[in-house]
N, C-alpha and C. Protein backbone atom coordinates (compact mmCIF):
# COMPACT_ATOMS: atom_id res chain seq x y z
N UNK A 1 -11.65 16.55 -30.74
CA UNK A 1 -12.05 16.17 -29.40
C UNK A 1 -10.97 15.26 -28.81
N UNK A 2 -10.27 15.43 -27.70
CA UNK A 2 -9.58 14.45 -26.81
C UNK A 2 -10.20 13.55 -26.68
N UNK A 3 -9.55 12.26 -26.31
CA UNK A 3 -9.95 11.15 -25.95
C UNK A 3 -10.13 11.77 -23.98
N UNK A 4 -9.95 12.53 -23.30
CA UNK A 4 -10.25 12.43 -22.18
C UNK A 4 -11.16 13.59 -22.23
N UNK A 5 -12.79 13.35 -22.10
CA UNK A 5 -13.66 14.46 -22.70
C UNK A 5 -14.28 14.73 -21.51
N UNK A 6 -14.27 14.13 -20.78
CA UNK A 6 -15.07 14.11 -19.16
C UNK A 6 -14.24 15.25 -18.57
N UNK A 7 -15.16 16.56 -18.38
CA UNK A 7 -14.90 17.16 -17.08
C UNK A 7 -15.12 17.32 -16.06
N UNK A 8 -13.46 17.83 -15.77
CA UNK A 8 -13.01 17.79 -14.25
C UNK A 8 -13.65 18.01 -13.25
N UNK A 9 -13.89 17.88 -12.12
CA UNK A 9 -14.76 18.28 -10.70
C UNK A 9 -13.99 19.61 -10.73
N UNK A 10 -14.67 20.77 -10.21
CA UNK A 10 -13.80 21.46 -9.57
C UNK A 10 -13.07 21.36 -8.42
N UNK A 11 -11.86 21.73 -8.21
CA UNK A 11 -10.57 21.35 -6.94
C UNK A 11 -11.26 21.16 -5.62
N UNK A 12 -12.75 21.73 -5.08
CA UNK A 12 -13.16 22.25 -4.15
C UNK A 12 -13.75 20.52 -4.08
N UNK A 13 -14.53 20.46 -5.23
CA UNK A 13 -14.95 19.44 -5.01
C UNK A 13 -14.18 17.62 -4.85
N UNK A 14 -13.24 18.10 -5.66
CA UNK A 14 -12.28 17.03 -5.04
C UNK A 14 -11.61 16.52 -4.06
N UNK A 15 -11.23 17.64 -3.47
CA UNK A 15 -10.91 17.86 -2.21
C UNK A 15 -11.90 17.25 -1.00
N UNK A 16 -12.95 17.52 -1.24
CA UNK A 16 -14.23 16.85 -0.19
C UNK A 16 -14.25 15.31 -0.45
N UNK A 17 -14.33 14.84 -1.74
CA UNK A 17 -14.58 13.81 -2.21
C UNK A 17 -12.92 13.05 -1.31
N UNK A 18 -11.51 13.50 -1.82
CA UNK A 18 -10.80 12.98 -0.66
C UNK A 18 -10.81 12.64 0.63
N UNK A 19 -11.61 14.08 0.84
CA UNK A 19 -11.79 14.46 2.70
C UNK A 19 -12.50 13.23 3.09
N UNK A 20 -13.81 12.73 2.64
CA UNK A 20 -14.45 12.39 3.03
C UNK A 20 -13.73 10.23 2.83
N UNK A 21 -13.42 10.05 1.94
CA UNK A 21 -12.82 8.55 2.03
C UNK A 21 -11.58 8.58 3.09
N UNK A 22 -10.57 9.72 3.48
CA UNK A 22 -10.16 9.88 4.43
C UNK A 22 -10.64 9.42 5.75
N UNK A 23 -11.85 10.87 5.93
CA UNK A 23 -12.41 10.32 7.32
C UNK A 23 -12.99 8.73 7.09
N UNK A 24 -13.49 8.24 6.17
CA UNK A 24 -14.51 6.87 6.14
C UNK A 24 -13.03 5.91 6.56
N UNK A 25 -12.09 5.99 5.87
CA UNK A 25 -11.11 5.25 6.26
C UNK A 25 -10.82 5.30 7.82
N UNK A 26 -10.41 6.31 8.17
CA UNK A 26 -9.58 6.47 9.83
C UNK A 26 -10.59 6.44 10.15
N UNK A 27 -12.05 6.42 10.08
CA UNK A 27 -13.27 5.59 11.58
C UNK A 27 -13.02 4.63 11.14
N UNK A 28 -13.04 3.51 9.88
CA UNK A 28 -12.40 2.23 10.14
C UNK A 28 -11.34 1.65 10.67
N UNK A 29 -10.27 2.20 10.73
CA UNK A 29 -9.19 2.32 11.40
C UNK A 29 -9.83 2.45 13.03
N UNK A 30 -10.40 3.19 13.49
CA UNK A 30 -10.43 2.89 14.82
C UNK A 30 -10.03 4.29 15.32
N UNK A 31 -9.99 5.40 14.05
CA UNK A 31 -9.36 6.59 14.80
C UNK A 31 -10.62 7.38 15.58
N UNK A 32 -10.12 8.50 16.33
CA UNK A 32 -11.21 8.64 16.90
C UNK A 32 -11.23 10.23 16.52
N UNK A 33 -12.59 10.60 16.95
CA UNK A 33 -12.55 12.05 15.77
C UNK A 33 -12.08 13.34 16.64
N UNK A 34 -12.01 13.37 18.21
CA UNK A 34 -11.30 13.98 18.63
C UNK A 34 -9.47 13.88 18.53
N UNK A 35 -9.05 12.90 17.63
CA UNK A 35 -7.83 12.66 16.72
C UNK A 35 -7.54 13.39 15.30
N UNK A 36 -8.64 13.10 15.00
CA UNK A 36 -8.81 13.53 13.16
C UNK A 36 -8.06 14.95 12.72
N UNK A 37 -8.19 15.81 13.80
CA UNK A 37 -7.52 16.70 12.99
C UNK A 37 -6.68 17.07 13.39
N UNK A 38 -5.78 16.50 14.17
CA UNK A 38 -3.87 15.79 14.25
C UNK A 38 -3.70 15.27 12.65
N UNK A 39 -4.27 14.10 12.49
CA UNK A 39 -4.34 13.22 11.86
C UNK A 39 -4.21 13.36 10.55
N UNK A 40 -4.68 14.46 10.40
CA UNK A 40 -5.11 15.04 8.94
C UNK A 40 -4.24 16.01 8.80
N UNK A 41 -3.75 16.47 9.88
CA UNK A 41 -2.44 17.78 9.52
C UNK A 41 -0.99 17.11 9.28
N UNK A 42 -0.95 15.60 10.28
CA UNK A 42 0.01 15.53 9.70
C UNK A 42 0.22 14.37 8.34
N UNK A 43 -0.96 13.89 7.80
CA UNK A 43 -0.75 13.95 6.08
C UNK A 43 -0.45 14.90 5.60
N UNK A 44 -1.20 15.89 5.75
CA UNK A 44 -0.45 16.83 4.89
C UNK A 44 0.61 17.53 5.08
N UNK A 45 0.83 17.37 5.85
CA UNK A 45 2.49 17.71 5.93
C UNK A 45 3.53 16.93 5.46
N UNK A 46 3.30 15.76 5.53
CA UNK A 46 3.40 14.52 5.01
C UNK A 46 3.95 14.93 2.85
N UNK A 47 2.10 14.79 2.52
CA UNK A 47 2.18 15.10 1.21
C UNK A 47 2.63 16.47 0.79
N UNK A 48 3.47 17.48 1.47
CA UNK A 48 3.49 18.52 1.15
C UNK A 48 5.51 18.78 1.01
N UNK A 49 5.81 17.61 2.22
CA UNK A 49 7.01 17.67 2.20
C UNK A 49 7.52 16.55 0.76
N UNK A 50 6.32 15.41 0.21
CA UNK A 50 6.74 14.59 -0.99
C UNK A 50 6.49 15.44 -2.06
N UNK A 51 5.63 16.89 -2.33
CA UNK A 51 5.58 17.82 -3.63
C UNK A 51 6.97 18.50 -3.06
N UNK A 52 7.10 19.00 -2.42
CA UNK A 52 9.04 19.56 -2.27
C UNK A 52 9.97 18.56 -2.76
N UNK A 53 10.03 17.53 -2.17
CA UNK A 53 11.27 16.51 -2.65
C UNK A 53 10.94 16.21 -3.91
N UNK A 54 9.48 16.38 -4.72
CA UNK A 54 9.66 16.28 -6.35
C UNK A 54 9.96 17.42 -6.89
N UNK A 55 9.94 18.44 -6.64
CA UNK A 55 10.51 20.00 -7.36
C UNK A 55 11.88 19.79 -6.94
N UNK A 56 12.44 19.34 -5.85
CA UNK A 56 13.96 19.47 -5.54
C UNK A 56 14.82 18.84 -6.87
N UNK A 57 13.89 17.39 -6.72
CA UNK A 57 14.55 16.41 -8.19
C UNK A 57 13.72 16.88 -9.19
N UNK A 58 13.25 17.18 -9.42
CA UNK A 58 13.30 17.97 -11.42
C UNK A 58 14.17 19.24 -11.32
N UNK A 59 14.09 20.40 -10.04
CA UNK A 59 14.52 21.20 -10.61
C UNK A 59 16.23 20.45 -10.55
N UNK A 60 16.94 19.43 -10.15
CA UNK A 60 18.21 19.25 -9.85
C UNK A 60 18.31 18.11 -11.49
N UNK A 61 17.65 17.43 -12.08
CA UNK A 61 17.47 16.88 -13.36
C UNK A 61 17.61 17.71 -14.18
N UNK A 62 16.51 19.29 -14.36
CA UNK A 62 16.34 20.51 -15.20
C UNK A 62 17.87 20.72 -15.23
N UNK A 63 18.54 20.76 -14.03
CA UNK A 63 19.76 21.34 -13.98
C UNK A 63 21.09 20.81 -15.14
């Protein structure tokens, strides 16, 4: 048995569980929800361009 025995949420469900401290955050913030989904596209664009710049540097390390 692993010491990490607890399973995983499925992705679907993680994803909500993000979604949702997201939105709880930006209404504290003051965002407004005809904003939110600007807001949310450009995190992820955001986090999508920081998983590229980590494959750039391993695959240029691998190298």
């Amino acid at each position: 048995m692993t010491a990490n025995w607890r399973k995983e949420k499925p992705i679907h469900h993680q994803f909500e569980d993000e979604l949702a401290v997201l939105i709880d955050r930006y209404l504290l913030e003051g965002i407004e929800i005809s904003d939110l989904k600007q807001v949310l596209r450009f995190e992820a664009e955001n986090e999508h361009e920081e998983i590229r710049r980590r494959l750039r540097h391993e695959q240029r390390r691998s190298a």
